[in-house]
Protein backbone atom coordinates (compact mmCIF):
# COMPACT_ATOMS: atom_id res chain seq x y z
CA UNK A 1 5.87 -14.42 -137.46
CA UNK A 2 2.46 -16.81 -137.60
CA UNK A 3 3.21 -20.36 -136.96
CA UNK A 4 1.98 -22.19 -140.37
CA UNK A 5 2.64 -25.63 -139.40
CA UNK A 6 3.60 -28.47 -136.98
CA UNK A 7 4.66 -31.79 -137.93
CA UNK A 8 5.47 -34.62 -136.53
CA UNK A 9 8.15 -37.09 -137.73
CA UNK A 10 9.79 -39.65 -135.60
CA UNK A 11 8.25 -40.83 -132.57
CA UNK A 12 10.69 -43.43 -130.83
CA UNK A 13 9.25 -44.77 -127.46
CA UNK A 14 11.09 -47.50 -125.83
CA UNK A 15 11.51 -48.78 -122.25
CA UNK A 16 13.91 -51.21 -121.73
CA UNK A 17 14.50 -51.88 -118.13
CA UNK A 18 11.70 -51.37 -115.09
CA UNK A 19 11.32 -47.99 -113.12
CA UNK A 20 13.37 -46.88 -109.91
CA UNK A 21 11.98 -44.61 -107.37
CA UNK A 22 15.33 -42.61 -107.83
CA UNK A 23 15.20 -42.10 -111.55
CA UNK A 24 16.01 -38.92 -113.10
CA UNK A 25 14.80 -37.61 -116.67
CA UNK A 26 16.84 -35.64 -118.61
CA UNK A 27 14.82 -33.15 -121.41
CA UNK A 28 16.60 -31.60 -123.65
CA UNK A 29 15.76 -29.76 -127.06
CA UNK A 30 17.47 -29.62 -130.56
CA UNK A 31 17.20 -27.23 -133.68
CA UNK A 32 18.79 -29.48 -136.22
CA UNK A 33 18.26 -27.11 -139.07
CA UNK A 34 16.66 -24.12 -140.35
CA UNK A 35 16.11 -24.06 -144.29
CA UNK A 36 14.15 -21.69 -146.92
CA UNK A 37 11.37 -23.59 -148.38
CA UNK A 38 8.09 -22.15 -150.96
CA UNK A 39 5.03 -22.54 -149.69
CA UNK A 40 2.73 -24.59 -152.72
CA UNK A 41 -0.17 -22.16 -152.45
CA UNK A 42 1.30 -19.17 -152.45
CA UNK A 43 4.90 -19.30 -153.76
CA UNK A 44 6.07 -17.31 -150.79
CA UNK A 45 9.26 -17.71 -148.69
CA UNK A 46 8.91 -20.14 -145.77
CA UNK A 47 10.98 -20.58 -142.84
CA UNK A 48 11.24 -24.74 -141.77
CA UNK A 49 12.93 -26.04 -138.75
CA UNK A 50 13.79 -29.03 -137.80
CA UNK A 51 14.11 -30.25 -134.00
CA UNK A 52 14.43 -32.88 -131.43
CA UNK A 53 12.73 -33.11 -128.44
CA UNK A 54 14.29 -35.70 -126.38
CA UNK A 55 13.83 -37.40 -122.88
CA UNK A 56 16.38 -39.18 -121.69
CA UNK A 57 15.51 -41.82 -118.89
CA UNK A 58 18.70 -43.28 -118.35
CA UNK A 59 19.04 -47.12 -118.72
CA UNK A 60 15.59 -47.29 -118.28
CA UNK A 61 14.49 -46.07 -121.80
CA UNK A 62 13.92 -42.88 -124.04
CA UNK A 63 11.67 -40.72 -125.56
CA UNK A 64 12.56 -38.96 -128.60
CA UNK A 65 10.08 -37.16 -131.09
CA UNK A 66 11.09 -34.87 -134.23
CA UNK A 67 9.41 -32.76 -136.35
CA UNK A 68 9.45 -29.70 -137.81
CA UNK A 69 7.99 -26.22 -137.12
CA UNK A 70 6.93 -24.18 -140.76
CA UNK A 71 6.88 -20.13 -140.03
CA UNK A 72 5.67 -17.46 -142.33
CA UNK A 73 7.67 -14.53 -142.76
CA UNK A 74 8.69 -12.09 -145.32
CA UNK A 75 11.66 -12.95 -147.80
CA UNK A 76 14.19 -10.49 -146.28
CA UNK A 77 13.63 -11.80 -142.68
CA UNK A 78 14.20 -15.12 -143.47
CA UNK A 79 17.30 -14.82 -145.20
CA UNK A 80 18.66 -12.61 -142.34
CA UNK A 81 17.77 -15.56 -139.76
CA UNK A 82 19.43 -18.48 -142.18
CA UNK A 83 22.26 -16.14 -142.60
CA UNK A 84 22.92 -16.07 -139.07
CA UNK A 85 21.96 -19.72 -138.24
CA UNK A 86 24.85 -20.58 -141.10
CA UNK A 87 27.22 -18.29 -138.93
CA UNK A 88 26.48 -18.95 -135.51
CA UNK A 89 24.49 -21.42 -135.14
CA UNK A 90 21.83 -18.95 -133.09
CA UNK A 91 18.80 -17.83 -133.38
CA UNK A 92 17.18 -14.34 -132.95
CA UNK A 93 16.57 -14.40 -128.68
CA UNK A 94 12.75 -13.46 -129.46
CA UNK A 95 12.19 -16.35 -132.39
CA UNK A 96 14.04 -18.90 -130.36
CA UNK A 97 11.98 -18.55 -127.51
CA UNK A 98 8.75 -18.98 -129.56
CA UNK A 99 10.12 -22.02 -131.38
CA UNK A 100 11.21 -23.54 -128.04
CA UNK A 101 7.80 -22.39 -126.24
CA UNK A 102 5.63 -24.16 -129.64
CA UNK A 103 7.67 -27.46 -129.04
CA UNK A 104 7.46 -27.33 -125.79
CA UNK A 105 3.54 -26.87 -125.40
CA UNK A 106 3.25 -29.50 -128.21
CA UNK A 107 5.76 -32.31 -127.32
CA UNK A 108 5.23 -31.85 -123.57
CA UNK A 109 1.10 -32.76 -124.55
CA UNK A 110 2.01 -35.96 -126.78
CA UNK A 111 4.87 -37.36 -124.16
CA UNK A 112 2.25 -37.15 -121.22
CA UNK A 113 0.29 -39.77 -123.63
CA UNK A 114 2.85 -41.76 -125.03
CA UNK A 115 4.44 -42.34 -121.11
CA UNK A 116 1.19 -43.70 -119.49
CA UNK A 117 0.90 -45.64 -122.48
CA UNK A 118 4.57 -46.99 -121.54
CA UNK A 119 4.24 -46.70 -117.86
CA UNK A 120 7.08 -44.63 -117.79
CA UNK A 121 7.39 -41.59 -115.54
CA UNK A 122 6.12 -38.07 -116.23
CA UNK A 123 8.58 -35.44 -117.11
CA UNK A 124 6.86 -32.90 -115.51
CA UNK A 125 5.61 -32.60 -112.62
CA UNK A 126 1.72 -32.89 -112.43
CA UNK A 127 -1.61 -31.34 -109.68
CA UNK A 128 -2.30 -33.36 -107.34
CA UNK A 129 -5.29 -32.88 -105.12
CA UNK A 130 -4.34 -33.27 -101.25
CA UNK A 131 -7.37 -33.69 -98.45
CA UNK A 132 -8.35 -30.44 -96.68
């Protein structure tokens, strides 16, 4: 299933109170929805979802940014994963851990920028060179 597309939404940066040495972030991920779209040059079936990646910083601010992720796959396949997103709620243990693995790689790149821009602390935790 070849990855078509990545887009890029909402980005909502904010920071509303100044850094503690204790502060925790809190990352968290949401598939919002999965829906059957055509794709303009072809007319074939493609699969859209729509997440959240979020990073919660406590009172000291946010950082939210949604998008959507466009898959190709054939018409049978897609119905069969919309048909059980409308059941469950779940996706397919191999597909969800490419979507999550594509946001994550993507979002993970854009928050490093947009939290030294804000002076807010990395999610993640960065190399550091030490003396010999």
């Amino acid at each position: 299933m070849p990855i078509l597309g990545f887009n890029l939404n909402k980005l909502l940066v904010e920071k509303n109170n100044p850094v503690r040495k204790d502060l925790k972030v809190n990352q968290n991920i949401t598939i919002n929805s999965l829906t059957k779209t055509k794709s303009e040059l072809t007319s074939s079936d493609l699969l859209n979802i729509s997440f959240e990646f979020n990073l919660d910083y406590q009172e000291v601010g946010q950082l939210i940014l949604g998008g959507e992720i466009i898959f190709s796959e054939e018409a049978k396949r897609i119905n069969e994963i919309l048909d059980e997103w409308k059941k469950n709620h779940r996706i397919q243990k191999e597909l969800n851990q490419l979507i999550l693995n594509t946001i994550l790689l993507r979002c993970t790149i854009k928050a490093l920028n947009l939290q030294q821009e804000l002076n807010l602390p990395h999610h993640i935790q960065l190399p550091k060179l030490k003396p010999a």
